[in-house]
PDB file of N, CA and C in Angstrom:
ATOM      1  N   UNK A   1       0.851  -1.180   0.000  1.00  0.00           N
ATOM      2  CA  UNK A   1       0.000   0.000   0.000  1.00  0.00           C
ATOM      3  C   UNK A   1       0.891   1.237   0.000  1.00  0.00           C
ATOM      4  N   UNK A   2       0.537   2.073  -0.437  1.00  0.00           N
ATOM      5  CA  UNK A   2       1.467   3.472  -0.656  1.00  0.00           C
ATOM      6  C   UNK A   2       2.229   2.940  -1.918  1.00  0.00           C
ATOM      7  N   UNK A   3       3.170   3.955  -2.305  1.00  0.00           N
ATOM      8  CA  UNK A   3       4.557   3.855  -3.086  1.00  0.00           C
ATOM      9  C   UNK A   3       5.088   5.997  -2.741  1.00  0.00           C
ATOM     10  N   UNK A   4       5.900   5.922  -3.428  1.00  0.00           N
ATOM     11  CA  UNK A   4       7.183   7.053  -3.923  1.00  0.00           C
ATOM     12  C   UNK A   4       8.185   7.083  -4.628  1.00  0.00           C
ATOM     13  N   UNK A   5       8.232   8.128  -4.820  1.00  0.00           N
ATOM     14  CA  UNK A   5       9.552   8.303  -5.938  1.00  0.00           C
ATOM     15  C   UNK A   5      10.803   9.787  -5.388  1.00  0.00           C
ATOM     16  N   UNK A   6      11.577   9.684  -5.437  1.00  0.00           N
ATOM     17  CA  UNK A   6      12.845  10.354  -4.922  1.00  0.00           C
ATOM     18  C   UNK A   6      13.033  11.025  -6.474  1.00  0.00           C
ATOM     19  N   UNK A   7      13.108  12.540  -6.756  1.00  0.00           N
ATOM     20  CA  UNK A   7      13.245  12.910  -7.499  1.00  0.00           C
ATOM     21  C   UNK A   7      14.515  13.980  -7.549  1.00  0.00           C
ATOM     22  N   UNK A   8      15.683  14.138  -8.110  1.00  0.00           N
ATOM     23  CA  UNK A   8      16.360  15.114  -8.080  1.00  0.00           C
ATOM     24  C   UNK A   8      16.166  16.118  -8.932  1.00  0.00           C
ATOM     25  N   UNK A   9      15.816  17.279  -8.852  1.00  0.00           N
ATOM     26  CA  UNK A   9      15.446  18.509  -9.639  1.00  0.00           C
ATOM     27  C   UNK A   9      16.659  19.551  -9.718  1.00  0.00           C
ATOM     28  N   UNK A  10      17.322  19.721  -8.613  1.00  0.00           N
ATOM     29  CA  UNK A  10      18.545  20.587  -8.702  1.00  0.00           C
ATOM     30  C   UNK A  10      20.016  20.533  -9.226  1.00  0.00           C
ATOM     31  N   UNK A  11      20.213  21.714 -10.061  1.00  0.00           N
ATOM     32  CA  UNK A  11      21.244  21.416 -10.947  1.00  0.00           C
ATOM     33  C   UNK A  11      22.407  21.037  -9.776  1.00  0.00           C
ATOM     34  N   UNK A  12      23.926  20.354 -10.054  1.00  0.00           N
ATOM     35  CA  UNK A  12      24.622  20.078  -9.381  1.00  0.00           C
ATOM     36  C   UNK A  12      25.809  21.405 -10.001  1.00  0.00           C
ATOM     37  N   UNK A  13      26.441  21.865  -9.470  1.00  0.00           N
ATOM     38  CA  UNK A  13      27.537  23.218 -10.256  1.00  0.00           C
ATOM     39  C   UNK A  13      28.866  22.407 -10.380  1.00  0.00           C
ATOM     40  N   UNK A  14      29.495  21.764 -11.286  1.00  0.00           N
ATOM     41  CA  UNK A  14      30.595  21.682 -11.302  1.00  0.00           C
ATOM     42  C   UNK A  14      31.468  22.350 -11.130  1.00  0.00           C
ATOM     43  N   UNK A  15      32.695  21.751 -10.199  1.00  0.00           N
ATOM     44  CA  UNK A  15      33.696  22.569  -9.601  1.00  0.00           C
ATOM     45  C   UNK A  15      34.716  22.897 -10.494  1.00  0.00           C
ATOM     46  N   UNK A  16      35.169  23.998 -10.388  1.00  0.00           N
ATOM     47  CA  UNK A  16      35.930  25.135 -11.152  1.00  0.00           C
ATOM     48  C   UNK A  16      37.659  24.992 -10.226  1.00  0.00           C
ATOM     49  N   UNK A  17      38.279  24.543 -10.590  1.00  0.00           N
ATOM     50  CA  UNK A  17      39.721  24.499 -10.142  1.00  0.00           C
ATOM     51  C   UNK A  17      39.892  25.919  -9.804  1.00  0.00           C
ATOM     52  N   UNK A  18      39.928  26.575 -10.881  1.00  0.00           N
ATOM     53  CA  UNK A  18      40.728  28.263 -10.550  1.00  0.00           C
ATOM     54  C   UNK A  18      39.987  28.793  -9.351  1.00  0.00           C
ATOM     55  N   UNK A  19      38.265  28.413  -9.191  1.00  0.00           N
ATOM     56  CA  UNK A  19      37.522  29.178  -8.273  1.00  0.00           C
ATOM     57  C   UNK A  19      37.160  28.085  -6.955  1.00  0.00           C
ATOM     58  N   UNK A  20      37.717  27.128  -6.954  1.00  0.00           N
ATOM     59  CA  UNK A  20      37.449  26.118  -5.572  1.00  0.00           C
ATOM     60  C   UNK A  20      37.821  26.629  -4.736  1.00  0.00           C
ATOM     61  N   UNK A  21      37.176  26.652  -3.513  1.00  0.00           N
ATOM     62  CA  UNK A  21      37.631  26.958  -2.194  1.00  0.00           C
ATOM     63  C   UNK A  21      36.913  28.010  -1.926  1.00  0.00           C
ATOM     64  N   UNK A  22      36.581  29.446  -2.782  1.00  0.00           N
ATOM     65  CA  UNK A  22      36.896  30.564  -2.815  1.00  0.00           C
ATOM     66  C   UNK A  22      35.521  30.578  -2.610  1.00  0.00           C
ATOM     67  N   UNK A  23      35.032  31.761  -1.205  1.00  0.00           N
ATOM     68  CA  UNK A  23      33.570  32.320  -0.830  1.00  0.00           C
ATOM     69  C   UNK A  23      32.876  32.418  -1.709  1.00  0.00           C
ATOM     70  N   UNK A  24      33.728  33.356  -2.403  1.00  0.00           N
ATOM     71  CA  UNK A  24      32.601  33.771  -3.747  1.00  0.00           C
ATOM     72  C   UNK A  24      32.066  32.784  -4.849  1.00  0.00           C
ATOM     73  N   UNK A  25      33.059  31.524  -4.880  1.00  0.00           N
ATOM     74  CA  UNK A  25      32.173  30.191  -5.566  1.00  0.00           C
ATOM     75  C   UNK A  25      31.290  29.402  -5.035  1.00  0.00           C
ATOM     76  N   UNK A  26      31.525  29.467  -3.640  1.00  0.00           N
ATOM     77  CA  UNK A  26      30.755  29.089  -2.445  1.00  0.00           C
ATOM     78  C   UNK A  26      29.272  29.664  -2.454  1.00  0.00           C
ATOM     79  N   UNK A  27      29.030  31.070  -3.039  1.00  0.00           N
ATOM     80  CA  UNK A  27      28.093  31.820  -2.470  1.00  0.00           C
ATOM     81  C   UNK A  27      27.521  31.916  -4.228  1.00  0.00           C
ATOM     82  N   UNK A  28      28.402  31.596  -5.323  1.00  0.00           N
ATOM     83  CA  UNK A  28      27.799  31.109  -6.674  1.00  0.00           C
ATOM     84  C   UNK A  28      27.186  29.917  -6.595  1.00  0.00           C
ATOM     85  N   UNK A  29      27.591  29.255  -5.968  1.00  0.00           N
ATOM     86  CA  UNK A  29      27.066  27.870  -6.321  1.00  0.00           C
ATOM     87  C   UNK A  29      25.536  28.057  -5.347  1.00  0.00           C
ATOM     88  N   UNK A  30      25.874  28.556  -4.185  1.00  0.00           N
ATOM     89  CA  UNK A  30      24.435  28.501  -3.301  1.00  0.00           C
ATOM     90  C   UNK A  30      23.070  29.680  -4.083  1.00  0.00           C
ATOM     91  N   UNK A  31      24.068  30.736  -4.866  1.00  0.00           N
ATOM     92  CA  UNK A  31      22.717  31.530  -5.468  1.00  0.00           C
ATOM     93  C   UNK A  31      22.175  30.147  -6.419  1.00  0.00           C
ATOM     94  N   UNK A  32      22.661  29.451  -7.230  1.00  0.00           N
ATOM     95  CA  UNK A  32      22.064  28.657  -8.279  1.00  0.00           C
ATOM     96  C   UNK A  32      21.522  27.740  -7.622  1.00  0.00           C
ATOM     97  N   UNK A  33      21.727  27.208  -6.426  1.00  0.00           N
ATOM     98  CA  UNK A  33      20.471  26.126  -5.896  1.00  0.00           C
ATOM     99  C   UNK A  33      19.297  26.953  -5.736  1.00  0.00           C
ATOM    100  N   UNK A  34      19.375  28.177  -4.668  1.00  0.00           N
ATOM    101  CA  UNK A  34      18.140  28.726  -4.038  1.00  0.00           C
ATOM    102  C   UNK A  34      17.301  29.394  -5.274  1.00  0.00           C
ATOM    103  N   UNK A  35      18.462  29.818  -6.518  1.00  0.00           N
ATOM    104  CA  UNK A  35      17.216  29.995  -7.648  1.00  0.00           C
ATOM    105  C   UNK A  35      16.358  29.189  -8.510  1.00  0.00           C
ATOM    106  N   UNK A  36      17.311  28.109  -8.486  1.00  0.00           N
ATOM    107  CA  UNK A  36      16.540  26.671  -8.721  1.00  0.00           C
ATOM    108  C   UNK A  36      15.407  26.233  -7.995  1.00  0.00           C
ATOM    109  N   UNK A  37      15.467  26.344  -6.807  1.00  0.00           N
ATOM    110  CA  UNK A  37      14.703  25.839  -5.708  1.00  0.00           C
ATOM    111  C   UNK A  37      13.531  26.866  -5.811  1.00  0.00           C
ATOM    112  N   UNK A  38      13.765  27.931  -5.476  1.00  0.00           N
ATOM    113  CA  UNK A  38      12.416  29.154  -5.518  1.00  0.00           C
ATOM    114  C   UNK A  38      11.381  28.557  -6.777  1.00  0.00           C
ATOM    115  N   UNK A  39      12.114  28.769  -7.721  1.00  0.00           N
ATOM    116  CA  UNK A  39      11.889  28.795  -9.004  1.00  0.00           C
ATOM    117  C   UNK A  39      10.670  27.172  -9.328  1.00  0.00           C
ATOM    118  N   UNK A  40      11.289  25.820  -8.778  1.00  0.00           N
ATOM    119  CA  UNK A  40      10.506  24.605  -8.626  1.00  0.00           C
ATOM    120  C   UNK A  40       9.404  25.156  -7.888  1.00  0.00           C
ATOM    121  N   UNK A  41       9.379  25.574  -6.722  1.00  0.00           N
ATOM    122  CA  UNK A  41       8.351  25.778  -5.399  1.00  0.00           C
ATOM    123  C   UNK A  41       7.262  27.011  -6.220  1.00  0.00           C
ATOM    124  N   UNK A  42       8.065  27.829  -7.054  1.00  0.00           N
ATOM    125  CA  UNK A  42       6.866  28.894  -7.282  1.00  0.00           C
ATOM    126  C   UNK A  42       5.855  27.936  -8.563  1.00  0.00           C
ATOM    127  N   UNK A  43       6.620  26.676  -9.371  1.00  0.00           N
ATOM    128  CA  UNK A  43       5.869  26.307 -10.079  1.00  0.00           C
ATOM    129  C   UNK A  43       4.731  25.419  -9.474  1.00  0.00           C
ATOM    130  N   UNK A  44       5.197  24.894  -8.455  1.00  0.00           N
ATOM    131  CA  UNK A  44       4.362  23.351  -7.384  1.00  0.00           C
ATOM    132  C   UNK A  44       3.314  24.389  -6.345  1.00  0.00           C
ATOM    133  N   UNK A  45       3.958  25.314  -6.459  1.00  0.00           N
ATOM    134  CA  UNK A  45       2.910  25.899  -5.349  1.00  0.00           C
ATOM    135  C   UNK A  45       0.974  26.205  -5.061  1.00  0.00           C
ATOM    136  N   UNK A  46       0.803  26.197  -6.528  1.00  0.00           N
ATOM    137  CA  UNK A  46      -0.390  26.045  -6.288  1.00  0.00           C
ATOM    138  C   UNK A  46      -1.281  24.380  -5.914  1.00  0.00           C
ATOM    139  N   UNK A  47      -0.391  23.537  -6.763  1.00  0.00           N
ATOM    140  CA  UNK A  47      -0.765  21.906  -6.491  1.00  0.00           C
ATOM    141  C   UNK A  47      -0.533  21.658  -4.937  1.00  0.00           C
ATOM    142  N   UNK A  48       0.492  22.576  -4.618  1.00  0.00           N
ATOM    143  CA  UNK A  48       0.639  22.361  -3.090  1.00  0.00           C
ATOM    144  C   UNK A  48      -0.527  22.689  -1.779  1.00  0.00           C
ATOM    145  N   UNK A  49      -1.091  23.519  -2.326  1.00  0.00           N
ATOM    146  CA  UNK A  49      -2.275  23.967  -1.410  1.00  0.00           C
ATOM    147  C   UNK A  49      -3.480  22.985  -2.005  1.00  0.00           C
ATOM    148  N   UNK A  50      -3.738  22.941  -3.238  1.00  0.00           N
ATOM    149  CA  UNK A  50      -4.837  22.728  -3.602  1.00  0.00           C
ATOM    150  C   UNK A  50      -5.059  20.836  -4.083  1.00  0.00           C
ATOM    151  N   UNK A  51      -3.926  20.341  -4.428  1.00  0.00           N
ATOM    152  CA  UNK A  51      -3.682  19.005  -4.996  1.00  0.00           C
ATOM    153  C   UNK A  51      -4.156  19.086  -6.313  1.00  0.00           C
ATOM    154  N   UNK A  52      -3.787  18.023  -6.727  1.00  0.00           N
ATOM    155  CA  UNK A  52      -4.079  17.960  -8.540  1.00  0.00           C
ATOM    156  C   UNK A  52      -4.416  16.299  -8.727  1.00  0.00           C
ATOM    157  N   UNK A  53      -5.306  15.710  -9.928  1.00  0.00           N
ATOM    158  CA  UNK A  53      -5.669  14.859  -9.897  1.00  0.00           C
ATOM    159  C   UNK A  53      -4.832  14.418 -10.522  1.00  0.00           C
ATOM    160  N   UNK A  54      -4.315  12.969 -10.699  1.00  0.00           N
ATOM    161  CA  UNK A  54      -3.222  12.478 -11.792  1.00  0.00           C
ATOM    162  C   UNK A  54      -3.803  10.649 -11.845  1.00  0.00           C
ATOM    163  N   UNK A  55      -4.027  10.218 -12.978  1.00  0.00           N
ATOM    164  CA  UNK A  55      -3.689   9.020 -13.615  1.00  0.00           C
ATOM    165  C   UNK A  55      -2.362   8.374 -13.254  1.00  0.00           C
ATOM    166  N   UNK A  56      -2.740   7.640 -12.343  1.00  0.00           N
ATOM    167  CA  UNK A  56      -1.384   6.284 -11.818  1.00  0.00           C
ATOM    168  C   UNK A  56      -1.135   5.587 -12.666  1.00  0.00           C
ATOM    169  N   UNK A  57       0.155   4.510 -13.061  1.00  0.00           N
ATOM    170  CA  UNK A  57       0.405   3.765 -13.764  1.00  0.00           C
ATOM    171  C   UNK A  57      -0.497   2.654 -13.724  1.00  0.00           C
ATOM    172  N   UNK A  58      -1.439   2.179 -12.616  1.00  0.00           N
ATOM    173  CA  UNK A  58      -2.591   1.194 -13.186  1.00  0.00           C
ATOM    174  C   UNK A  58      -3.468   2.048 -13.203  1.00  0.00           C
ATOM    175  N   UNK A  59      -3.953   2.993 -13.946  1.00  0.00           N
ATOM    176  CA  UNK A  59      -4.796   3.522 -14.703  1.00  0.00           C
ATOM    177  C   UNK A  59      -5.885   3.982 -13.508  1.00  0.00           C
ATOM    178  N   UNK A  60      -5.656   4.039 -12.263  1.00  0.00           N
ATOM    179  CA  UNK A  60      -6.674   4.674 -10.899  1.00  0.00           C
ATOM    180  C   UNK A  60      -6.330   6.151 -11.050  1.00  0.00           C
ATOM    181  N   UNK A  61      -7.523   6.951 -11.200  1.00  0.00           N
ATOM    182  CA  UNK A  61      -7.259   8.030 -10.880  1.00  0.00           C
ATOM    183  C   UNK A  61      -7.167   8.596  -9.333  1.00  0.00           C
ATOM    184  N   UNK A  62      -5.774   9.344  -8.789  1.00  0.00           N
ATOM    185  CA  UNK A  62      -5.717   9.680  -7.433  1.00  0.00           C
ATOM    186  C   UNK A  62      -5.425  11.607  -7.444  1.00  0.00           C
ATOM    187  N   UNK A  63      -6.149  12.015  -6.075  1.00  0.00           N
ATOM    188  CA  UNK A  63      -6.121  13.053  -5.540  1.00  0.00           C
ATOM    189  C   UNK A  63      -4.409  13.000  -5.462  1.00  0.00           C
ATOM    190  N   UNK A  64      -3.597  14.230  -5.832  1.00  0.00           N
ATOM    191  CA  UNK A  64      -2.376  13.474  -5.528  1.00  0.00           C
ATOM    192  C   UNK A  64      -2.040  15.373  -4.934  1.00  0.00           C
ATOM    193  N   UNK A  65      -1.245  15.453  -3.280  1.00  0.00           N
ATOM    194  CA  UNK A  65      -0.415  16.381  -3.084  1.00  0.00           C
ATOM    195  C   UNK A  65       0.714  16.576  -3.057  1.00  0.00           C
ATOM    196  N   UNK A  66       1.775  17.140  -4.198  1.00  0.00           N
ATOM    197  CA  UNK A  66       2.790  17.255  -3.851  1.00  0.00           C
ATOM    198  C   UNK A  66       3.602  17.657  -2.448  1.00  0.00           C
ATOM    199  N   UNK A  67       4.906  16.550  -1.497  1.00  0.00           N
ATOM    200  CA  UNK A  67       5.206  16.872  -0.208  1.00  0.00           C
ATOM    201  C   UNK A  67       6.871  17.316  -0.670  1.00  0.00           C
ATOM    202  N   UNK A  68       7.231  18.394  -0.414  1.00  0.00           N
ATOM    203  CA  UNK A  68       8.851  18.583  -0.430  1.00  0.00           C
ATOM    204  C   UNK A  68       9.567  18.225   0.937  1.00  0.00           C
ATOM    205  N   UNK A  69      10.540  17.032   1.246  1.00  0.00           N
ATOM    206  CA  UNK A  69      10.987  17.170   2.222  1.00  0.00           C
ATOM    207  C   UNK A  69      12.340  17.537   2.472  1.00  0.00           C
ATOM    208  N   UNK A  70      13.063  18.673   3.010  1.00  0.00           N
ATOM    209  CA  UNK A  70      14.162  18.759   2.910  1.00  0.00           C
ATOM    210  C   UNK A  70      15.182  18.540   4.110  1.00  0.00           C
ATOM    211  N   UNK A  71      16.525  18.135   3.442  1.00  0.00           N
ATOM    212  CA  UNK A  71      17.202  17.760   4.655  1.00  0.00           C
ATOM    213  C   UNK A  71      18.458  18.360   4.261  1.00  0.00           C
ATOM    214  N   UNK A  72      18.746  19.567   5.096  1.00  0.00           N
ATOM    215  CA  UNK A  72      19.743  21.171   5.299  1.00  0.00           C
ATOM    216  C   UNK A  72      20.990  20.869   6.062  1.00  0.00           C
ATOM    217  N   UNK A  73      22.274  20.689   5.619  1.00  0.00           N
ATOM    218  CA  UNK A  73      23.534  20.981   6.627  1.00  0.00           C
ATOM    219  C   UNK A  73      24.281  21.119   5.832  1.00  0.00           C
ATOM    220  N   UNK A  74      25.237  21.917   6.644  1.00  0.00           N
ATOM    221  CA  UNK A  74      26.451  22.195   5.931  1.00  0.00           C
ATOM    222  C   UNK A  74      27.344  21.441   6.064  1.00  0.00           C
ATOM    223  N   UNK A  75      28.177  20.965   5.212  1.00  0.00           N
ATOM    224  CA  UNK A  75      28.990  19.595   4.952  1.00  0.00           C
ATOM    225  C   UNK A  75      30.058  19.912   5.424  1.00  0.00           C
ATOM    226  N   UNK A  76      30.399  21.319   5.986  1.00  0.00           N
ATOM    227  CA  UNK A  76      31.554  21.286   6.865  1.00  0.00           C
ATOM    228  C   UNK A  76      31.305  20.873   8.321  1.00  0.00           C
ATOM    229  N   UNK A  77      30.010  20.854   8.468  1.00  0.00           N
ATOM    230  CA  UNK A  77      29.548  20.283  10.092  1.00  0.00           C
ATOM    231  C   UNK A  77      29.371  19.205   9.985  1.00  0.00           C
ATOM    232  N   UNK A  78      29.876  18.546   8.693  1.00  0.00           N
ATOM    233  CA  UNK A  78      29.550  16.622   8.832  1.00  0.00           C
ATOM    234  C   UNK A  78      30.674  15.988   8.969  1.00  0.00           C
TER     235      UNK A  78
END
């Protein structure tokens, strides 16, 4: 009963030799997630309040709400 799917949506920034290490690639790479991220959430946001109906792969139609769950640390605290 149930199922899910794990979806990755966010671009990954490949690392730049000349600019590794450096705040300011640090703080490039974090503008391009959070504009990525805004950017997903402003499209899901109305399915998010309201749900949307969708056709399952055995052909049941379900009430379906999109859930974002996120899990935040900084990998220098790991």
């Amino acid at each position: 009963m149930g199922g899910g799917y794990v979806v990755g949506w966010l671009p990954v920034v490949k690392e730049d030799k000349q600019h590794s290490g450096k705040s300011a690639w640090a703080n490039f790479k974090a503008t391009v997630w959070h504009k990525s991220f805004g950017r997903i959430l402003s499209l899901l946001a109305e399915r998010l309040r309201a749900g949307q109906w969708l056709e399952c792969l055995d052909a049941v139609q379900c009430w379906f709400f999109p859930l974002i769950l996120i899990l935040s640390s900084d990998f220098e605290e790991q």
